[in-house]
Protein backbone atom coordinates (compact mmCIF):
# COMPACT_ATOMS: atom_id res chain seq x y z
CA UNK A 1 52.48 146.62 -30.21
CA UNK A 2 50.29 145.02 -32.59
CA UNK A 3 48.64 141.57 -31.96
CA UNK A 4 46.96 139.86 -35.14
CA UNK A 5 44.72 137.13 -34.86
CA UNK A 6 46.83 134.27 -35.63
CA UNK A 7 49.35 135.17 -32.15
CA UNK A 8 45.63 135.02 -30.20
CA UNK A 9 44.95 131.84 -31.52
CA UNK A 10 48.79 130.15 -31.08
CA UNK A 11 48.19 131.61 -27.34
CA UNK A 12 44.64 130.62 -26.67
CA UNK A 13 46.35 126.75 -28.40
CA UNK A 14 49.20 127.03 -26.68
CA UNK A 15 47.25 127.73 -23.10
CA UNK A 16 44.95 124.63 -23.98
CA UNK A 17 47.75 122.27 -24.29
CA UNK A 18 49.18 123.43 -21.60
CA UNK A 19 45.87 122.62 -19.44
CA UNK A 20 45.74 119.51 -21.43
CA UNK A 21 49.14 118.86 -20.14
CA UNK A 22 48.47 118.99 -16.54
CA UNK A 23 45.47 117.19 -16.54
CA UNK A 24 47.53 114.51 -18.64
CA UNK A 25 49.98 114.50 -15.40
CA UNK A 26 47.19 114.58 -12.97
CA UNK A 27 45.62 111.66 -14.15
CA UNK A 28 43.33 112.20 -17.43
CA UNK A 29 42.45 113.65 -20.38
CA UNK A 30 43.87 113.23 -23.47
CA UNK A 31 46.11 110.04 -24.52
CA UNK A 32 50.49 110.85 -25.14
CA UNK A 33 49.92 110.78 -29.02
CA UNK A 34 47.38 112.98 -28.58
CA UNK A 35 49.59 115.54 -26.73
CA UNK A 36 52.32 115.00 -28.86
CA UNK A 37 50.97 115.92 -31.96
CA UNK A 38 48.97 118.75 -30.56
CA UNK A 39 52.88 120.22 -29.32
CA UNK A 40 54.00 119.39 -32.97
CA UNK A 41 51.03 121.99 -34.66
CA UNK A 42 51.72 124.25 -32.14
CA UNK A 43 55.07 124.20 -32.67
CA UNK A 44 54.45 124.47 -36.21
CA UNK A 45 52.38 127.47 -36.06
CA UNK A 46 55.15 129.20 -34.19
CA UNK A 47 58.09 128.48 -36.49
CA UNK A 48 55.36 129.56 -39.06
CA UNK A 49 54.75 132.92 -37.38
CA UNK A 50 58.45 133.90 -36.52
CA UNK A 51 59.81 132.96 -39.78
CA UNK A 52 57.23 135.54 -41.72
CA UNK A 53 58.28 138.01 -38.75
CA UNK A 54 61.99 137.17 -39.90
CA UNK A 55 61.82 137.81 -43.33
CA UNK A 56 59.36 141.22 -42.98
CA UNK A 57 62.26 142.16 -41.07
CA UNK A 58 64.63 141.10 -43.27
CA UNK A 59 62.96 143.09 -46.15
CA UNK A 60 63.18 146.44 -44.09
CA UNK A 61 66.50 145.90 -44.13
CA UNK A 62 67.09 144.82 -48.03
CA UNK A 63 65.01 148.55 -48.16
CA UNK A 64 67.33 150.29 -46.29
CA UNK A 65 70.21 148.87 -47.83
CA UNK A 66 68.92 150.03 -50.94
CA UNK A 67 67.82 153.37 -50.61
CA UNK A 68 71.86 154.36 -49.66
């Protein structure tokens, strides 16, 4: 399985809002709009990543279709 640099950076973001979260709960840190647009990029950058996963996959199947 190959990991390219933009899934090590959604994780690495995705682990920091995650800390951000808890510390949020907790008692500090960063303010709610703060926290709610950093969950908005991230969840940008993942609908970003699986739809170019979805339509490389797609392709390899337009391929297939037309090499029978």
């Amino acid at each position: 399985m190959k990991i390219d640099w933009l899934e090590v950076v959604l994780i690495i973001f995705g682990l920091f809002i995650a800390y951000q979260l808890l510390k949020a709960i907790l008692g500090g840190s960063w303010q709610t709009e703060s926290l709610i647009i950093a969950f908005l990029v991230f969840n940008l950058g993942l609908t970003w990543k699986l739809t170019t996963k979805f339509e490389g996959h797609m392709s390899n199947h337009r391929l297939k279709e037309n090499i029978r």
